[in-house]
N, C-alpha and C. Protein backbone atom coordinates (compact mmCIF):
# COMPACT_ATOMS: atom_id res chain seq x y z
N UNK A 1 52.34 53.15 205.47
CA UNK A 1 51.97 54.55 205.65
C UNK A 1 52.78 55.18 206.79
N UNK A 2 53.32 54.22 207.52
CA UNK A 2 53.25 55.10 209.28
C UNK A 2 55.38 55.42 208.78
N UNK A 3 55.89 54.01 208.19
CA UNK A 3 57.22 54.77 207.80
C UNK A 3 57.17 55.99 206.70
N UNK A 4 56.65 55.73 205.78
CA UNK A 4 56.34 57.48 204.78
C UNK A 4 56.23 58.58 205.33
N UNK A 5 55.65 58.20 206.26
CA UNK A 5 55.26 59.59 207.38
C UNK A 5 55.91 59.67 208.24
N UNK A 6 57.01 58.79 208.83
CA UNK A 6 58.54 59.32 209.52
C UNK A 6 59.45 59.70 208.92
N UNK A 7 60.17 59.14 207.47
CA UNK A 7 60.70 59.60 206.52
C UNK A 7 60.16 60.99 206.25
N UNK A 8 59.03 61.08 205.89
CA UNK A 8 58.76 62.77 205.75
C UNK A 8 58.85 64.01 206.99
N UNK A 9 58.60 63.36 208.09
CA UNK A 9 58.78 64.21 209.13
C UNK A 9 60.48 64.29 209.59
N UNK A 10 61.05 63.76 209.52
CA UNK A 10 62.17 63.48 209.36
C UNK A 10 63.20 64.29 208.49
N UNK A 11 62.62 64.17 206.82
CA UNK A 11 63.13 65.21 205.88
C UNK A 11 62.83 66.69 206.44
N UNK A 12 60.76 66.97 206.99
CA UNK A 12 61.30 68.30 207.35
C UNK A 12 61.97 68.87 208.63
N UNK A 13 62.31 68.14 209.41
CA UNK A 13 63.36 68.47 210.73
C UNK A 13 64.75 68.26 209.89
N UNK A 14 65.29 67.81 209.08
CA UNK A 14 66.20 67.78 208.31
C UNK A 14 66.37 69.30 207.72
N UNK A 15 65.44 69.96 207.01
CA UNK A 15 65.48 71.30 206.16
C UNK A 15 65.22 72.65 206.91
N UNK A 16 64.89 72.40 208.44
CA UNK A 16 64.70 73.44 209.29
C UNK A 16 66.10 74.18 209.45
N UNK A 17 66.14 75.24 209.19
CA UNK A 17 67.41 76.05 209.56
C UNK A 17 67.94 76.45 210.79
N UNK A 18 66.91 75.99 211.88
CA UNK A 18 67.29 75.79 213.72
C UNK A 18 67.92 75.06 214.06
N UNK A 19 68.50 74.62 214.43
CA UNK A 19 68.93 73.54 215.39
C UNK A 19 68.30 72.99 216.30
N UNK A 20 67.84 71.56 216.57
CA UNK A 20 66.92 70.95 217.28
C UNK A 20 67.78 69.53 217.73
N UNK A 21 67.23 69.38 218.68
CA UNK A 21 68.60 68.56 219.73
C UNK A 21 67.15 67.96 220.50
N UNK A 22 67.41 66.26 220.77
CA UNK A 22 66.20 66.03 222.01
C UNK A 22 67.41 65.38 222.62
N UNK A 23 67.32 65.37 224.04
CA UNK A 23 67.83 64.48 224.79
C UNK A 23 67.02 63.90 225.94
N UNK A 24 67.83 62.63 226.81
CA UNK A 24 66.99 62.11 227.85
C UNK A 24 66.92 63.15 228.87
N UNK A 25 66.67 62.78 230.06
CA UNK A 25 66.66 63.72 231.12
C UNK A 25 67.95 64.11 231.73
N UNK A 26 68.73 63.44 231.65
CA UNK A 26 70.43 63.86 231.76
C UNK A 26 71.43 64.74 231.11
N UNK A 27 70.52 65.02 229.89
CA UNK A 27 71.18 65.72 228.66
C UNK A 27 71.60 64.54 227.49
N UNK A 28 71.63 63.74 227.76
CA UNK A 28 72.46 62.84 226.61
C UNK A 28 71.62 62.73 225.09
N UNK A 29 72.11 63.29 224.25
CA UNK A 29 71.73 63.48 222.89
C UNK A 29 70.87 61.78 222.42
N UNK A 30 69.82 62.15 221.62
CA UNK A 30 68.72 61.06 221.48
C UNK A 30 69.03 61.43 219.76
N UNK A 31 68.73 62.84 219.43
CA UNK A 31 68.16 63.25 217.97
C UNK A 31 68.79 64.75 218.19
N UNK A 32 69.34 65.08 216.68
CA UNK A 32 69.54 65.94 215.99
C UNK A 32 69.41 66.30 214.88
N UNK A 33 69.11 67.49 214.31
CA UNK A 33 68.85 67.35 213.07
C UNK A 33 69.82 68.07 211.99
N UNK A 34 70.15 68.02 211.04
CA UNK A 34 71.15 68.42 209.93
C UNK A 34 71.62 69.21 210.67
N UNK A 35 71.23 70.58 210.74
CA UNK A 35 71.44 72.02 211.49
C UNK A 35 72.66 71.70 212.50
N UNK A 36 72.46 71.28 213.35
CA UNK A 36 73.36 70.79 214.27
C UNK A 36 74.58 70.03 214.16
N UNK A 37 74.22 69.00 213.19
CA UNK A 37 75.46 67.74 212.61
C UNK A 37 75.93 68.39 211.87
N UNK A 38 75.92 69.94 211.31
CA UNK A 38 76.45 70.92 210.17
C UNK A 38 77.34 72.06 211.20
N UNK A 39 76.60 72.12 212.11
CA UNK A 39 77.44 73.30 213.11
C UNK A 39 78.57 72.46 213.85
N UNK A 40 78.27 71.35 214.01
CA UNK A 40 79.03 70.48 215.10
C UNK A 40 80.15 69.96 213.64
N UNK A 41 80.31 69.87 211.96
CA UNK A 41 80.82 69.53 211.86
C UNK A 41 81.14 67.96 211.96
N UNK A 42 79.98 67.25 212.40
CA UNK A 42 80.36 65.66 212.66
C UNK A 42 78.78 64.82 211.81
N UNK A 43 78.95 63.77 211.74
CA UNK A 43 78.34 62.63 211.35
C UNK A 43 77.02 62.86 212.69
N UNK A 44 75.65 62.23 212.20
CA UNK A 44 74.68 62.09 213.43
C UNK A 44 75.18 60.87 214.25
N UNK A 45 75.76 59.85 213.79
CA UNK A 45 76.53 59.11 214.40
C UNK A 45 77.35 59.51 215.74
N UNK A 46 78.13 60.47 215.37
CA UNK A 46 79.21 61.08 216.33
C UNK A 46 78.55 61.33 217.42
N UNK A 47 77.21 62.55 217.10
CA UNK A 47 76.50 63.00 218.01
C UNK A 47 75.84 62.32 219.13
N UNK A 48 75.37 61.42 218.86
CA UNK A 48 74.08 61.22 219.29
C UNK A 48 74.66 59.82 220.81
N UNK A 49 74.41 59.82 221.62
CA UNK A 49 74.71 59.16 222.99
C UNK A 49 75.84 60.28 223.53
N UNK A 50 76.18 61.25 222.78
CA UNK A 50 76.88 62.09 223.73
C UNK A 50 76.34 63.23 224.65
N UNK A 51 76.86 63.78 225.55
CA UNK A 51 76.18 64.43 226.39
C UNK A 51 76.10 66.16 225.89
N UNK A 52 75.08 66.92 225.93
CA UNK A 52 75.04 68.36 225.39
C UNK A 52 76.54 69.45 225.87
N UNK A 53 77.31 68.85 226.94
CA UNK A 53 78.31 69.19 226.82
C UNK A 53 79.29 69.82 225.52
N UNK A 54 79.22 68.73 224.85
CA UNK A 54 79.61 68.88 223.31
C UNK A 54 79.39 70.17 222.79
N UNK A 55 78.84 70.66 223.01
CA UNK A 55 78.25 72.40 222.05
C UNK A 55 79.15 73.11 223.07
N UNK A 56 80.18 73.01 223.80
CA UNK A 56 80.31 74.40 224.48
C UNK A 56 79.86 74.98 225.23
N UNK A 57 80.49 76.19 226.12
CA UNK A 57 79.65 77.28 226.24
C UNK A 57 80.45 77.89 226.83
N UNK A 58 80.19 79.31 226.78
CA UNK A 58 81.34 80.57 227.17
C UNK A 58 80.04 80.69 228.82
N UNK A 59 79.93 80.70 229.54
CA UNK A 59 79.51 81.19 230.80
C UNK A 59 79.68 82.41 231.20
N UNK A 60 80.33 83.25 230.29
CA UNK A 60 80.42 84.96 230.71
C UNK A 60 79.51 85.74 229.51
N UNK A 61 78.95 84.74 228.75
CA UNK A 61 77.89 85.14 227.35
C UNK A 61 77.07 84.16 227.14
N UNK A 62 76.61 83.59 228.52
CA UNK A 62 75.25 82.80 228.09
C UNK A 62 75.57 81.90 229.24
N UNK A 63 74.24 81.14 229.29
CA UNK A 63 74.02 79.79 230.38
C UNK A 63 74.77 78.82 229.46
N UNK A 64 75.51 78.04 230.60
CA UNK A 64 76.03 76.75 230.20
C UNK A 64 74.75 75.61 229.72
N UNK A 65 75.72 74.34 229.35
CA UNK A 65 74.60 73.51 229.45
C UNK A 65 74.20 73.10 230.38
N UNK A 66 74.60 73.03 231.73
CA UNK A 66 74.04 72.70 232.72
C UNK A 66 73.46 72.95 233.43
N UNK A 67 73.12 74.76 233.24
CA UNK A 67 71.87 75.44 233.69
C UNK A 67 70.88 75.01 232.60
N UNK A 68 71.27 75.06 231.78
CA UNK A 68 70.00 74.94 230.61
C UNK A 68 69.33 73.36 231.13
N UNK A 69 69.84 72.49 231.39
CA UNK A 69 69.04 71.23 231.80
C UNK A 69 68.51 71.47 233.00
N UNK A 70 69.37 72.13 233.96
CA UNK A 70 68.31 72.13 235.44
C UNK A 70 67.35 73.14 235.44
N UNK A 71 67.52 73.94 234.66
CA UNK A 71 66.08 74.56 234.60
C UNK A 71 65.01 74.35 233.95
N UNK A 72 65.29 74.16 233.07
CA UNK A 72 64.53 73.07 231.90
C UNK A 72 63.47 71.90 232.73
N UNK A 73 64.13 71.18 233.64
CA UNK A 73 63.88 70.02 234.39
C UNK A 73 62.61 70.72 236.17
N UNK A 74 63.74 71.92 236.00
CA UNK A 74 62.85 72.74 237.30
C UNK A 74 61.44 73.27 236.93
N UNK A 75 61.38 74.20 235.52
CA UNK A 75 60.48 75.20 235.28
C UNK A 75 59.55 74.39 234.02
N UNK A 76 59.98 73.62 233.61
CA UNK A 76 59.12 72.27 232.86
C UNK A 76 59.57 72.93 231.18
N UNK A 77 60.68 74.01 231.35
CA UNK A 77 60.25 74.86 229.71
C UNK A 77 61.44 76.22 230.22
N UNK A 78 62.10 76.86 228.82
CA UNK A 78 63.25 77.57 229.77
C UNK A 78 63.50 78.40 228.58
N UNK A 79 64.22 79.17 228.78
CA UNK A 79 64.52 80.31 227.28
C UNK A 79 65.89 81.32 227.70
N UNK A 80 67.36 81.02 227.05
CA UNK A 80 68.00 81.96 227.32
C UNK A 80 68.97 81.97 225.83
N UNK A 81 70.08 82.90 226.31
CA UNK A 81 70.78 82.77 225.13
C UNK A 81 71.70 82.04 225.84
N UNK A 82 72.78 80.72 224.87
CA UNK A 82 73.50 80.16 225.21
C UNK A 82 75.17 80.59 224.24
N UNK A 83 76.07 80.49 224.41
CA UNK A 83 77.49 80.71 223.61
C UNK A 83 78.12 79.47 223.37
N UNK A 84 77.53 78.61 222.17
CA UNK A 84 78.26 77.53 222.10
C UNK A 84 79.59 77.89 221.17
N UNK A 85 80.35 77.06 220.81
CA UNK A 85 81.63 76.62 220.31
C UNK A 85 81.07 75.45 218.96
N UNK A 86 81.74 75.98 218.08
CA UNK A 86 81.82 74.72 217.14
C UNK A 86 83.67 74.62 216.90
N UNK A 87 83.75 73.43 216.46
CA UNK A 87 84.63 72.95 216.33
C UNK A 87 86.31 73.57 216.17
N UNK A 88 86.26 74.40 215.60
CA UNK A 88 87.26 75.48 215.39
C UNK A 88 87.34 76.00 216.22
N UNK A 89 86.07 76.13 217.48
CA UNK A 89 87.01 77.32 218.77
C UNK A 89 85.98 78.82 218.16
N UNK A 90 85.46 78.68 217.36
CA UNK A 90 84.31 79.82 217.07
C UNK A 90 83.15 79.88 217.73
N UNK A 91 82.43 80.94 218.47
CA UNK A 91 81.66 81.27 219.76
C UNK A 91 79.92 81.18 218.29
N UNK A 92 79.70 80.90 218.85
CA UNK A 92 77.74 80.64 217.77
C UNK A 92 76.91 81.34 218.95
N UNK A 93 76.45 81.86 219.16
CA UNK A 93 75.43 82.13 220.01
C UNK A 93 74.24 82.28 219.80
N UNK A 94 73.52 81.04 220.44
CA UNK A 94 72.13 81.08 219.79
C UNK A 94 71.03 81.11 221.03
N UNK A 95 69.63 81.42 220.22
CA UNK A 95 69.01 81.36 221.40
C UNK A 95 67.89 80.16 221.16
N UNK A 96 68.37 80.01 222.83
CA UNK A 96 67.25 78.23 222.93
C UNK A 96 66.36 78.75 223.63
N UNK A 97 65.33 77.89 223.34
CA UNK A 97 63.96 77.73 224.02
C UNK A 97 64.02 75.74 224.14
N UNK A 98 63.91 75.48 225.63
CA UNK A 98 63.64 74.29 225.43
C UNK A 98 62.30 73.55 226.59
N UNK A 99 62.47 72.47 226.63
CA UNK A 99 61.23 72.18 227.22
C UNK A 99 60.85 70.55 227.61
N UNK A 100 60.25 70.22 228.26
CA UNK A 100 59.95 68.62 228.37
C UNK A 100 59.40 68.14 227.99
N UNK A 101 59.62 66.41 227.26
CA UNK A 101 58.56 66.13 226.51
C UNK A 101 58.20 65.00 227.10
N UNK A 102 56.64 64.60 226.85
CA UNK A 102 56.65 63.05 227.78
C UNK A 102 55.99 62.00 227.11
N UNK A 103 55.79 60.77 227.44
CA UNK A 103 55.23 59.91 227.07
C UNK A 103 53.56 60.05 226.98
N UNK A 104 52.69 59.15 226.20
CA UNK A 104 51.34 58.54 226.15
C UNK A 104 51.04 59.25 227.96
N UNK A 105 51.82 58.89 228.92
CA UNK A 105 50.91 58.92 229.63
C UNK A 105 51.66 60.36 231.10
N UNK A 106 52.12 61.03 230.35
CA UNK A 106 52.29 62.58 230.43
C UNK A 106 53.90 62.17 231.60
N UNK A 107 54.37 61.14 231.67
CA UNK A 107 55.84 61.14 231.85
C UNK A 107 56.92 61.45 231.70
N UNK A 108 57.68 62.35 231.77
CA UNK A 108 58.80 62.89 231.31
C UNK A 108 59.47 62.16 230.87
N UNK A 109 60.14 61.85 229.49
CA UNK A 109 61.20 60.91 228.48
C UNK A 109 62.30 62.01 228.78
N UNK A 110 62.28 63.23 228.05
CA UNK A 110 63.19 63.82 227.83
C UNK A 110 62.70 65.62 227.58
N UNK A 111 64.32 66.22 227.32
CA UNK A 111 64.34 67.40 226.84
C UNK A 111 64.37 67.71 225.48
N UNK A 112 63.81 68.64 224.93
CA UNK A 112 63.74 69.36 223.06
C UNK A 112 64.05 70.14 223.49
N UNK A 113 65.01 71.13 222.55
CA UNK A 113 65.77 71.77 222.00
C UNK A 113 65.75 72.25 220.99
N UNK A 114 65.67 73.55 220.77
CA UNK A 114 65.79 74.48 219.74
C UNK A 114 65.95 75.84 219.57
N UNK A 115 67.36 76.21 218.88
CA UNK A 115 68.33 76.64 218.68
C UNK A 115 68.50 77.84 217.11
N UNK A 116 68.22 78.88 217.93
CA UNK A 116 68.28 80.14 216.65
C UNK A 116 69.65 80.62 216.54
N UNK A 117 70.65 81.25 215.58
CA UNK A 117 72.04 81.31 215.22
C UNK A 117 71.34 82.91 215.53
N UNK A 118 71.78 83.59 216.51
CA UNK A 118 71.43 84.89 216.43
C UNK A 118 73.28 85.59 216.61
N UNK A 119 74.16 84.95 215.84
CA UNK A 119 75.76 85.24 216.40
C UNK A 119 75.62 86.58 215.24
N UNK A 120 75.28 86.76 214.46
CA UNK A 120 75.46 87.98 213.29
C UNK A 120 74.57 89.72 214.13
N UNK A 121 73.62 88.74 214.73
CA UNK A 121 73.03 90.24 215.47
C UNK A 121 73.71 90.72 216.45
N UNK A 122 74.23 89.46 217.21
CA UNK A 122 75.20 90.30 218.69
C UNK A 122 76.41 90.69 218.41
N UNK A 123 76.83 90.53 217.07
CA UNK A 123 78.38 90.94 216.61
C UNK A 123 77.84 92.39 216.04
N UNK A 124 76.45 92.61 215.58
CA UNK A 124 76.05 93.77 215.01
C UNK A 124 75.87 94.95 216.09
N UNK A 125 75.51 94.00 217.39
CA UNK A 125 74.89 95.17 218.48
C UNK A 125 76.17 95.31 219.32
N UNK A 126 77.56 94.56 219.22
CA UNK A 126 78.25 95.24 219.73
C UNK A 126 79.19 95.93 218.94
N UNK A 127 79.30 95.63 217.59
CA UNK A 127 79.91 97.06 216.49
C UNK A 127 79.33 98.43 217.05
N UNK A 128 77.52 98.27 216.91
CA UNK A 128 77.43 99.56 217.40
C UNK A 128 77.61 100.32 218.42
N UNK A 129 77.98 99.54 219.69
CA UNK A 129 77.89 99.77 221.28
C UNK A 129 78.96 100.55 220.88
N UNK A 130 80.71 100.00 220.44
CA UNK A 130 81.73 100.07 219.87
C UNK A 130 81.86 101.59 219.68
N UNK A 131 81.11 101.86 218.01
CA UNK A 131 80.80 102.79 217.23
C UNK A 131 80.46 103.99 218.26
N UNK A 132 79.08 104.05 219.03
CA UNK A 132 78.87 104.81 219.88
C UNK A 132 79.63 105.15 220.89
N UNK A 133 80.48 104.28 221.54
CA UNK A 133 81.47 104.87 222.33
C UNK A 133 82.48 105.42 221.77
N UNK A 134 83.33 105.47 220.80
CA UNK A 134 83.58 106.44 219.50
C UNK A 134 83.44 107.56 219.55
N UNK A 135 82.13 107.73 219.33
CA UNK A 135 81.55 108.81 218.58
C UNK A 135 81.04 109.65 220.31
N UNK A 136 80.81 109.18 221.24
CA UNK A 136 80.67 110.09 222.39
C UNK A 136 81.93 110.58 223.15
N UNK A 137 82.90 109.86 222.67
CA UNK A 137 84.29 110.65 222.88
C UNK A 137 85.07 111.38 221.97
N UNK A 138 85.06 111.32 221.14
CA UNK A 138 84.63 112.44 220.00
C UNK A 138 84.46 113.58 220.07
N UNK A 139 82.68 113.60 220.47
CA UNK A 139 82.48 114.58 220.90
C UNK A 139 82.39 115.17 221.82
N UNK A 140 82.99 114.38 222.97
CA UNK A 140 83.36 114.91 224.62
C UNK A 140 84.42 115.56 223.86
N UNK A 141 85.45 115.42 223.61
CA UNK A 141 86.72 115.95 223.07
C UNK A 141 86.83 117.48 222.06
């Protein structure tokens, strides 16, 4: 019963369209799920003992990963937008919410992770920023 019921929990962290990442307290990748091994382009193999480094990050459009762990680690739970990179050198920007998780006996193991693709809205909200500056010189003119 108890493997049926990891296999199934398993399949649905597999079909989630987020990205979900756990690591130890250092950052070093434990678990990922499809979402991620699909953005990253690699095998769960590849992933997993490497450090969250791996995703990137533009630091002039989001917290690195290394704010995201020390705050995470400071505030027990953390929420920003981050600018990762997949493989090609293409900016993803998603927004994490992450948080600590602990053992039976309320110990910190590690960090969870999870990861919304919000890159189609901020390419939308700066077309329009774009658009509007346009259109107010325009009509200054």
């Amino acid at each position: 019963m108890m493997e049926g019921g990891l296999k199934f929990q398993a399949n649905v962290l597999d079909q989630i369209q987020d990205k979900i990442t756990a690591t130890d307290l250092a950052g070093n990748i434990t678990y990922v799920n499809k979402a991620v091994a699909n953005m990253l382009k690699k095998d769960f193999s590849k992933i997993v003992n490497q450090n969250v480094t791996i995703f990137g990050a533009n630091p002039l459009r989001g917290a690195t990963q290394e704010q995201l762990i020390h705050n995470t680690l400071k505030y027990g739970e953390w929420r920003s937008e981050v600018a990762n990179l997949d493989p090609d050198g293409n900016e993803i920007i998603v927004d994490v919410r992450t948080s600590i998780f602990t053992d039976s006996q309320n110990k910190p193991m590690g960090l969870i992770g999870i990861s919304t693709d919000i890159t189609k809205q901020k390419q939308a909200e700066i077309a329009l920023k774009e658009s509007e500056s346009k259109y107010r010189i325009l009509i200054e003119t």
